[in-house]
Protein backbone atom coordinates (compact mmCIF):
# COMPACT_ATOMS: atom_id res chain seq x y z
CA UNK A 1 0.00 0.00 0.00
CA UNK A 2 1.12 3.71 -0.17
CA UNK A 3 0.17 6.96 1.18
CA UNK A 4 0.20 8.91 -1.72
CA UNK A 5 -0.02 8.16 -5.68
CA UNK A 6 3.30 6.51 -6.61
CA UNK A 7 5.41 7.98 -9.45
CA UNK A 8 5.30 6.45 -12.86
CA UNK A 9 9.38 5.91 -13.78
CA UNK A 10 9.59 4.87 -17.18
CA UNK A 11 10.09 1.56 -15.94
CA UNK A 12 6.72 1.44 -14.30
CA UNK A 13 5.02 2.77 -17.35
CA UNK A 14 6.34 0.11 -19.42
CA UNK A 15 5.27 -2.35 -17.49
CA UNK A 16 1.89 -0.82 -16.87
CA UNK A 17 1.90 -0.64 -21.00
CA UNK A 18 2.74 -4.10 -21.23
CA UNK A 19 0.55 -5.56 -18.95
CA UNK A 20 -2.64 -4.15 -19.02
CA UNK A 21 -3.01 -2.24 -22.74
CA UNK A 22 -5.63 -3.51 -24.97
CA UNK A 23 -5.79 -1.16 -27.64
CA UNK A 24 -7.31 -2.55 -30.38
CA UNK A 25 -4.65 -2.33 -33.52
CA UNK A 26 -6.91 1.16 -35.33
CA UNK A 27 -5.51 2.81 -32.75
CA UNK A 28 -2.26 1.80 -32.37
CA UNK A 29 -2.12 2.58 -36.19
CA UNK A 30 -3.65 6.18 -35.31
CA UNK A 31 -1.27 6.59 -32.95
CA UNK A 32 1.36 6.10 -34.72
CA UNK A 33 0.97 8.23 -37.50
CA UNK A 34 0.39 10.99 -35.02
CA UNK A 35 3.48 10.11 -33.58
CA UNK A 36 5.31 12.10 -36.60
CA UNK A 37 2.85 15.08 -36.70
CA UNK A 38 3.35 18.94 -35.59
CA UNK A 39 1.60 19.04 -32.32
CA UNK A 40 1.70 15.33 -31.68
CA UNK A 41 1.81 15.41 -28.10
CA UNK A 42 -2.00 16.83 -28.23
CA UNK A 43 -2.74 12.89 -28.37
CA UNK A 44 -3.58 11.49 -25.14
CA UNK A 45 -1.88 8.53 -24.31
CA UNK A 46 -3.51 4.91 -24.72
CA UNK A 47 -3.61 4.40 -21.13
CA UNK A 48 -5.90 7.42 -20.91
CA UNK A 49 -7.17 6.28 -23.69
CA UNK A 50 -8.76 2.64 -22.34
CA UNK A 51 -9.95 4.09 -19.11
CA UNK A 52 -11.88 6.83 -20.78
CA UNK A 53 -13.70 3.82 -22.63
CA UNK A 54 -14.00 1.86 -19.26
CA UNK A 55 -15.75 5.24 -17.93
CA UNK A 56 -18.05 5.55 -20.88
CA UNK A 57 -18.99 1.41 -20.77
CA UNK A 58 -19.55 1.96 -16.78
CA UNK A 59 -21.98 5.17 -17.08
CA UNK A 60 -23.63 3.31 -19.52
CA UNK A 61 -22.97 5.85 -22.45
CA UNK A 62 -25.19 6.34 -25.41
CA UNK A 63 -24.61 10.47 -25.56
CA UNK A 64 -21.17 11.84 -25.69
CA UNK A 65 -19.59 15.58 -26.90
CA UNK A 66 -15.95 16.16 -27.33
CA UNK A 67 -14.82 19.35 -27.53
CA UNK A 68 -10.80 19.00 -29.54
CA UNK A 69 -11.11 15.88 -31.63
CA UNK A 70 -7.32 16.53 -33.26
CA UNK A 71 -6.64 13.55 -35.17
CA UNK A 72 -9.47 11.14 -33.50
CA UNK A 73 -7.80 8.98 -30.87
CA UNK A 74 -10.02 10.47 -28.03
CA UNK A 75 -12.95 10.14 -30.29
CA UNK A 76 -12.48 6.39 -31.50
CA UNK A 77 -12.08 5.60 -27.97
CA UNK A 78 -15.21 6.93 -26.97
CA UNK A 79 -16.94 5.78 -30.05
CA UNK A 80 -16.13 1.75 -29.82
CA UNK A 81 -17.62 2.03 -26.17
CA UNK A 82 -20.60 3.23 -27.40
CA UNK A 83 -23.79 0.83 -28.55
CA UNK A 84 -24.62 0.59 -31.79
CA UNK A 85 -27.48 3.31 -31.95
CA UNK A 86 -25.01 5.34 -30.12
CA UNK A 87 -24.39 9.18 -31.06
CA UNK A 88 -20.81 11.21 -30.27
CA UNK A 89 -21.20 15.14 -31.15
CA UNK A 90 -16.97 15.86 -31.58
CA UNK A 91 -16.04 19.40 -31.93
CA UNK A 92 -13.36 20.72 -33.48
CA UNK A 93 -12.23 23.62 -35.88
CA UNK A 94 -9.30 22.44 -37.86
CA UNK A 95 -10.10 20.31 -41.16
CA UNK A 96 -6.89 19.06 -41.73
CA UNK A 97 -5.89 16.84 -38.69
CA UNK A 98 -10.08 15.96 -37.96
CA UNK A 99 -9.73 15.02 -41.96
CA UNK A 100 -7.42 12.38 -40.29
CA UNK A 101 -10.20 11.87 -37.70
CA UNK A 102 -12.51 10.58 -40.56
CA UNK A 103 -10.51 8.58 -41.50
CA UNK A 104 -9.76 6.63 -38.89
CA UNK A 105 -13.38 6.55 -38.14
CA UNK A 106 -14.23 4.77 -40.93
CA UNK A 107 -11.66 2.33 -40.72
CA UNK A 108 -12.83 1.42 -37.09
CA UNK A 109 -16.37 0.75 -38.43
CA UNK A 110 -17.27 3.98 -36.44
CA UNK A 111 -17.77 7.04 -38.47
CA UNK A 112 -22.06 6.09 -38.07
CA UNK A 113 -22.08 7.16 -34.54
CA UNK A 114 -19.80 10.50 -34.86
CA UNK A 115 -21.15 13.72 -35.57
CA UNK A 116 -18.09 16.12 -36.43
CA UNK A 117 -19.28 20.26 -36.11
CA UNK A 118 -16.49 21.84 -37.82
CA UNK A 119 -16.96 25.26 -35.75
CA UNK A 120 -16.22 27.09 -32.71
CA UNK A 121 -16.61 24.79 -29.71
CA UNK A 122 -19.48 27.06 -27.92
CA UNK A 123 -21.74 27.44 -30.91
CA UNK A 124 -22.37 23.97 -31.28
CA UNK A 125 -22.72 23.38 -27.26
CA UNK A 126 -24.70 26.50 -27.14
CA UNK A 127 -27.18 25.47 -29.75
CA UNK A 128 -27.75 21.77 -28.35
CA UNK A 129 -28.99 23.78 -25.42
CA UNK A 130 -30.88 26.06 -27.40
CA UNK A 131 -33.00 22.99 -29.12
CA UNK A 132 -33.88 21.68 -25.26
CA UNK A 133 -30.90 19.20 -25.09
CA UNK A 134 -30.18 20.02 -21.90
CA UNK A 135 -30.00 17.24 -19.12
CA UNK A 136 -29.53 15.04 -22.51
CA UNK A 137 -26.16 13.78 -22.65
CA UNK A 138 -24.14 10.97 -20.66
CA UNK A 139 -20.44 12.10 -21.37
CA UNK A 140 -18.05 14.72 -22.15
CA UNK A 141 -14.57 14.72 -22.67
CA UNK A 142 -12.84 18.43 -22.87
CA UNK A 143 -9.59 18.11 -24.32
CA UNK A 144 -9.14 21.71 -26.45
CA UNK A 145 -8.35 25.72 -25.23
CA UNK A 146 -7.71 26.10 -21.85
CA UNK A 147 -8.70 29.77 -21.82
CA UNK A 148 -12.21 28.62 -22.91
CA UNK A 149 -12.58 25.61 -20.76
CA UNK A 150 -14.74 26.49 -18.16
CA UNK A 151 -17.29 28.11 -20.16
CA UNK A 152 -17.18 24.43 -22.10
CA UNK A 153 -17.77 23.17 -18.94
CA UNK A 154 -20.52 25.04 -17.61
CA UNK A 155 -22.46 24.17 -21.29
CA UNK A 156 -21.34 20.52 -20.97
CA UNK A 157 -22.38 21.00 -17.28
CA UNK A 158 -25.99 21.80 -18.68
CA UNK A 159 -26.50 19.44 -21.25
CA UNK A 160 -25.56 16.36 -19.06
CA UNK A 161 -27.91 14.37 -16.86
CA UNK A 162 -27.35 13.91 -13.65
CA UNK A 163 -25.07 10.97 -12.81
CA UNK A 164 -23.73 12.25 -16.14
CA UNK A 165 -19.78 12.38 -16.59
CA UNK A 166 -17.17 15.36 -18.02
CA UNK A 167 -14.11 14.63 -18.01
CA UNK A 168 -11.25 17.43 -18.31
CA UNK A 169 -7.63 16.64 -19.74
CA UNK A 170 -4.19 18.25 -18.94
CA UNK A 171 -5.53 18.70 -15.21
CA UNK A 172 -1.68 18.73 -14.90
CA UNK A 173 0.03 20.25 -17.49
CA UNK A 174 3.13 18.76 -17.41
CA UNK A 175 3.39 19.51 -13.44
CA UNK A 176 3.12 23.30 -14.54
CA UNK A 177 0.07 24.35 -12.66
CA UNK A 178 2.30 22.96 -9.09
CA UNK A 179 5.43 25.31 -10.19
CA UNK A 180 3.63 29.09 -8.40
CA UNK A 181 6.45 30.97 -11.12
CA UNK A 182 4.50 29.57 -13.66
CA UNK A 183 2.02 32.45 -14.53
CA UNK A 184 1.05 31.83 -18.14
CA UNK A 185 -2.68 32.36 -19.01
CA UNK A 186 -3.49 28.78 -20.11
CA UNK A 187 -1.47 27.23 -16.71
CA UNK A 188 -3.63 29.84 -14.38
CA UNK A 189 -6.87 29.36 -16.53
CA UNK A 190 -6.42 25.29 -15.11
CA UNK A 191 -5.22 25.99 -11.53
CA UNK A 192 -8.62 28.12 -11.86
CA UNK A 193 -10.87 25.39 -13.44
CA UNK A 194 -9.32 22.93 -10.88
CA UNK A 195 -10.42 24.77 -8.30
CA UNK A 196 -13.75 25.64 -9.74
CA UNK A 197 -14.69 22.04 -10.62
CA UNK A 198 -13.34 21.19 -6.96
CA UNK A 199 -16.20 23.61 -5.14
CA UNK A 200 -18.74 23.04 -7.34
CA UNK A 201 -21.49 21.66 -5.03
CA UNK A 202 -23.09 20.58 -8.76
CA UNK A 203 -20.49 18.01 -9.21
CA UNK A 204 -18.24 15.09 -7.29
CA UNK A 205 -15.16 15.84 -8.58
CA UNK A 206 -11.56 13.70 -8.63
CA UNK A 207 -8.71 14.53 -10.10
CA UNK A 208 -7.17 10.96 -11.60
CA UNK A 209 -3.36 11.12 -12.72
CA UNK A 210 -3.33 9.45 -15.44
CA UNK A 211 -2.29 11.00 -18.96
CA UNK A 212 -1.55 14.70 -17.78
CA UNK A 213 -4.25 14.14 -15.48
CA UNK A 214 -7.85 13.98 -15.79
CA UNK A 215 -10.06 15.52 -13.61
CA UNK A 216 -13.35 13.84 -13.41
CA UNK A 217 -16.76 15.60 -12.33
CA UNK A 218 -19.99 13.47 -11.70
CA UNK A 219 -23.22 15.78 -12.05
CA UNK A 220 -25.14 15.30 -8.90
């Protein structure tokens, strides 16, 4: 047992790889040829990657929004732990790398359930609420601006049930947001979202390490 969350040595990580990864070989191809793209390290890692599905299968998930699809990973995830009749709204404004997206959701058998809105991130949240979707959706993964994030929460916030899940990546950018000289506006807009989503008496929060750290928030 330990006290506190142990560090992950490169060692550890391997191992943790090694043993317990089932990525399913679409995304190991995806993930490769992201590996060699500018802004590659936007891709969460597959670790992240398999518990987000394991969230989505254990919420029971049939309504999800993603707000920064890049080049799909997050989304395909998602996707292949949603049924059949299953709908993902992904958001996104760049055609290029969510060209890739499409791709690779097609290939996975996938692209049926995905909705891609090619437009800013709060238009598309802020007209699902506008047509009454609010209290609709099961899931949402926000994974894009960090200046903008908490107003994509507090839509995502309102369009989930309750017992609905949002999940929130690079809750740790890089270790940044613990290093108080580190006064950039995207580190201080997440030590501020952190703390939001931490008070909220609308949520159950938990910040999980994994990745760069996802903070979880369960909508009471």
């Amino acid at each position: 047992m330990s006290t506190r969350t142990i560090a992950i040595t490169d060692t550890l990580h391997r191992y943790l790889v090694d043993r317990t990864l089932n990525e399913p070989p679409i995304l190991a191809d995806l993930r490769e040829e992201t590996r060699v793209l500018p802004g590659a390290g936007m891709q969460i890692s597959p670790e992240q990657g398999q518990f987000m599905r394991l969230l989505v299968e254990l919420i029971g998930a049939r309504r999800c929004i993603e707000i920064g699809v890049f080049t799909g990973y997050s989304s395909t995830c998602v996707a292949l732990a949603l049924p059949e009749d299953g709908t993902l709204i992904a958001c996104d404004i760049n055609s290029d790398t969510t060209a890739i997206a499409r791709r690779y959701w097609e290939k996975a058998g996938i692209a049926n359930k995905i909705r891609l809105e090619l437009r800013p991130a709060n238009e598309t949240l802020g007209a699902l609420i506008a047509q009454g979707q609010g209290g609709q959706f099961d899931f949402a993964f926000i994974d894009a601006d960090k200046g903008a994030s908490r107003d994509y929460y507090e839509q995502c916030l309102t369009l989930l049930r309750r017992g609905g899940l949002v999940a929130i990546d690079n809750a740790l950018w890089n270790g940044r947001v613990a290093d108080p000289a580190m006064k950039d506006v995207d580190t201080v807009a997440i030590r501020e979202l952190t703390a939001k989503v931490t008070r909220d008496v609308r949520v159950s929060s938990s910040l999980v390490p994994i990745g760069d750290g996802l903070l979880l928030a369960r909508k009471v």
